[in-house]
C-alpha atoms as a PDB file:
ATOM      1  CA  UNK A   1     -26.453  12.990 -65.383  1.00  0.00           C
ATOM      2  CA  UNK A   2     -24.293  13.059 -62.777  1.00  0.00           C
ATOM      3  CA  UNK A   3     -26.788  13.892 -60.007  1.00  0.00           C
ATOM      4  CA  UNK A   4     -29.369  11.345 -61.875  1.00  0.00           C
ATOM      5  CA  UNK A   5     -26.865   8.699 -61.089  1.00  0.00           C
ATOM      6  CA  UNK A   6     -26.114   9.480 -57.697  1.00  0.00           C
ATOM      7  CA  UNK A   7     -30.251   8.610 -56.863  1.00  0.00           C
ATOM      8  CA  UNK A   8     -31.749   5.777 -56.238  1.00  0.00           C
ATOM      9  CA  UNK A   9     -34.246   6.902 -58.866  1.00  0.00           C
ATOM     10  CA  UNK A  10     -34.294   9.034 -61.431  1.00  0.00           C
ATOM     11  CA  UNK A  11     -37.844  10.935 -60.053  1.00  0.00           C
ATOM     12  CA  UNK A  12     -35.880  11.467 -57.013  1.00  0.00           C
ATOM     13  CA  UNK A  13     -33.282  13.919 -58.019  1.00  0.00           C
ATOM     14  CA  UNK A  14     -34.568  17.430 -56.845  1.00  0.00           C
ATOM     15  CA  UNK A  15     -36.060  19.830 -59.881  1.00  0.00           C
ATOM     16  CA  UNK A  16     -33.434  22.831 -58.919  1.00  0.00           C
ATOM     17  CA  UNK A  17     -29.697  21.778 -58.857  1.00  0.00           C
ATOM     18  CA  UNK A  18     -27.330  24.107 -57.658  1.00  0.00           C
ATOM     19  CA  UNK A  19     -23.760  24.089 -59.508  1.00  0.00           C
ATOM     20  CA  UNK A  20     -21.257  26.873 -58.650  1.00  0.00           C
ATOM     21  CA  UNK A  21     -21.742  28.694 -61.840  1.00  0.00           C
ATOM     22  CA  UNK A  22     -24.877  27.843 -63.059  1.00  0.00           C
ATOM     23  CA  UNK A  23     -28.648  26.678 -61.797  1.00  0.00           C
ATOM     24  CA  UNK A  24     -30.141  23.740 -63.390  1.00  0.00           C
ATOM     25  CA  UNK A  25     -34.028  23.589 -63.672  1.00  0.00           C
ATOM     26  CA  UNK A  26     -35.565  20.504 -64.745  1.00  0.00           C
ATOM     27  CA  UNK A  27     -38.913  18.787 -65.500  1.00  0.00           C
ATOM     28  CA  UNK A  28     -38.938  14.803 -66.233  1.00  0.00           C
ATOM     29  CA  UNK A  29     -41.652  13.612 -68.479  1.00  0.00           C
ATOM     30  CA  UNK A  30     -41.503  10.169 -70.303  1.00  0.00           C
ATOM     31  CA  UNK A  31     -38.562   9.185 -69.468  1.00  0.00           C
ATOM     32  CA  UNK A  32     -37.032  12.795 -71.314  1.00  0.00           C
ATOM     33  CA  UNK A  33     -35.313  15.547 -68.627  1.00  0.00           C
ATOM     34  CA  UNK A  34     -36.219  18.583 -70.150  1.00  0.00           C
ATOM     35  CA  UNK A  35     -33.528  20.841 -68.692  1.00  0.00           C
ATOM     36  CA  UNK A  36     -32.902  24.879 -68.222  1.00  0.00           C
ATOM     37  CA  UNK A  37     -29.624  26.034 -67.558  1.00  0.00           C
ATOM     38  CA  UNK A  38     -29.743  29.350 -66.126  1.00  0.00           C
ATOM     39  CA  UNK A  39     -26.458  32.197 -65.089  1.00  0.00           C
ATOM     40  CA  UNK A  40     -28.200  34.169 -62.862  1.00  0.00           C
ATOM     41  CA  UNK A  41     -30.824  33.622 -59.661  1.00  0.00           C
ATOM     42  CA  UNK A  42     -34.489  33.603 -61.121  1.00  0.00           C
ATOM     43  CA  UNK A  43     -38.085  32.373 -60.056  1.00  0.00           C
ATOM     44  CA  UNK A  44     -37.900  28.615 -60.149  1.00  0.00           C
ATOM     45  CA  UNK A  45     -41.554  28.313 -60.825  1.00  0.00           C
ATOM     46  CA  UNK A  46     -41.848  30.609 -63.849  1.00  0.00           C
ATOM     47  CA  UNK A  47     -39.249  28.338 -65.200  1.00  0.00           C
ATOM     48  CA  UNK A  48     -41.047  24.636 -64.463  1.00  0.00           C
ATOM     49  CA  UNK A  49     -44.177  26.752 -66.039  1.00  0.00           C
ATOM     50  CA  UNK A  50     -42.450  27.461 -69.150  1.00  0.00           C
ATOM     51  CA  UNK A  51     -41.190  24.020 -69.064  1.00  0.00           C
ATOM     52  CA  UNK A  52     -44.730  22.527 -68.477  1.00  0.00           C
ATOM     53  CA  UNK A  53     -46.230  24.787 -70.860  1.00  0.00           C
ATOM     54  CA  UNK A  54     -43.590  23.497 -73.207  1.00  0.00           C
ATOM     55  CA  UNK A  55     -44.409  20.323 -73.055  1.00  0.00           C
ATOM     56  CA  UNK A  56     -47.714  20.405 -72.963  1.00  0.00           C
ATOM     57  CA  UNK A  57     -47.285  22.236 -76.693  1.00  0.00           C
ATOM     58  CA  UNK A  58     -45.514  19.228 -77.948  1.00  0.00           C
ATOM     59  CA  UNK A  59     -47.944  17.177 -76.584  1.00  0.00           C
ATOM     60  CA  UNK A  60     -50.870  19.250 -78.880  1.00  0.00           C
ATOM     61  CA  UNK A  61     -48.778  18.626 -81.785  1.00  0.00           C
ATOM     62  CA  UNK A  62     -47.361  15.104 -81.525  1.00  0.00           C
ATOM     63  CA  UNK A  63     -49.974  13.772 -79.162  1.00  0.00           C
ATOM     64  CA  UNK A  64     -47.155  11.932 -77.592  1.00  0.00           C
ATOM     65  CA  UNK A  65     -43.658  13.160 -76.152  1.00  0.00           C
ATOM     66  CA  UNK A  66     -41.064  10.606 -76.727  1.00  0.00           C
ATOM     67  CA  UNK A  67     -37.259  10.358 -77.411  1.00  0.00           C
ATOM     68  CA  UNK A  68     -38.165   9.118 -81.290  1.00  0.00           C
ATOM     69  CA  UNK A  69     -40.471  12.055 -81.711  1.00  0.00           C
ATOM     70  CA  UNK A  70     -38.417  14.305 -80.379  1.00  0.00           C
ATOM     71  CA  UNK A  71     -36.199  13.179 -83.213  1.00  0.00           C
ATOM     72  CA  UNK A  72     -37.704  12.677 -85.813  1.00  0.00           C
ATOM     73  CA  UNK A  73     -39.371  16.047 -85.528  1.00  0.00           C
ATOM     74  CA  UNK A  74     -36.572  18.123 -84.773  1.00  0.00           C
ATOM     75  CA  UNK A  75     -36.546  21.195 -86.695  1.00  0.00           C
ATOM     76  CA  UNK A  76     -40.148  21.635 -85.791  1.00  0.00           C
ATOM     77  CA  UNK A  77     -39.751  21.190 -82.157  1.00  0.00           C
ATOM     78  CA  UNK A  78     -36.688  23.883 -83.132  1.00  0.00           C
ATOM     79  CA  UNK A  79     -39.411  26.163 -84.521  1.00  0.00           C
ATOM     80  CA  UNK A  80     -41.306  26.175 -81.919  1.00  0.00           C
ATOM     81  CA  UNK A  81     -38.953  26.496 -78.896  1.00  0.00           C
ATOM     82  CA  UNK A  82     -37.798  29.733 -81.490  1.00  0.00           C
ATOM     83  CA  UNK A  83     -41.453  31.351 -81.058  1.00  0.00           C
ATOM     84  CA  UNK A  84     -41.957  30.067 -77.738  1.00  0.00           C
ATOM     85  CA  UNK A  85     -38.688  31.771 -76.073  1.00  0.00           C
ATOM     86  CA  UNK A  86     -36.890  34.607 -77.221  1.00  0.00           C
ATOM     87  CA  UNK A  87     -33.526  35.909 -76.303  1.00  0.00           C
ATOM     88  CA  UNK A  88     -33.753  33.266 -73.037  1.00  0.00           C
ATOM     89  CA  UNK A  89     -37.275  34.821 -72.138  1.00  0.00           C
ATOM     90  CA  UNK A  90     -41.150  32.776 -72.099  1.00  0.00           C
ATOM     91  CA  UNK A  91     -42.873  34.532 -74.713  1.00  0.00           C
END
């Protein structure tokens, strides 16, 4: 949140943030930053594709991606992150 606040908008903080021990990939969507942390360099674009592909699940199952959803459905979101990525890896 720290590099959100230092924009003058939210869309215009960059989708790749480099920290020194970490990368932070990031896709906004309804007002939710749905974030990857990663240790190591990897492609930035299979990582916004996972991301959008991601998101566009949730979409097929809650028709609508939103910060009360994302609640209230938790442990199925859970589920599915679970089948969608294993051991850190797009599936």
């Amino acid at each position: 949140m720290e590099y959100v606040s230092k924009e003058a908008s939210k869309y215009d903080v960059h989708p790749v943030i480099a920290t020194p021990k970490f990368y932070l990939i990031h896709t906004t969507r309804n007002d939710l930053f749905f974030l990857t942390v990663i240790a190591k360099e990897s492609s930035p674009l299979m990582i916004l594709d996972a991301q959008q592909r991601i998101i566009d699940t949730f979409i097929e199952y809650f028709k609508n991606v939103s910060e009360t959803v994302m609640r209230e459905n938790f442990s199925l979101i859970y589920q599915l992150l679970d089948e969608m990525i294993d051991g850190g890896f797009p599936y």
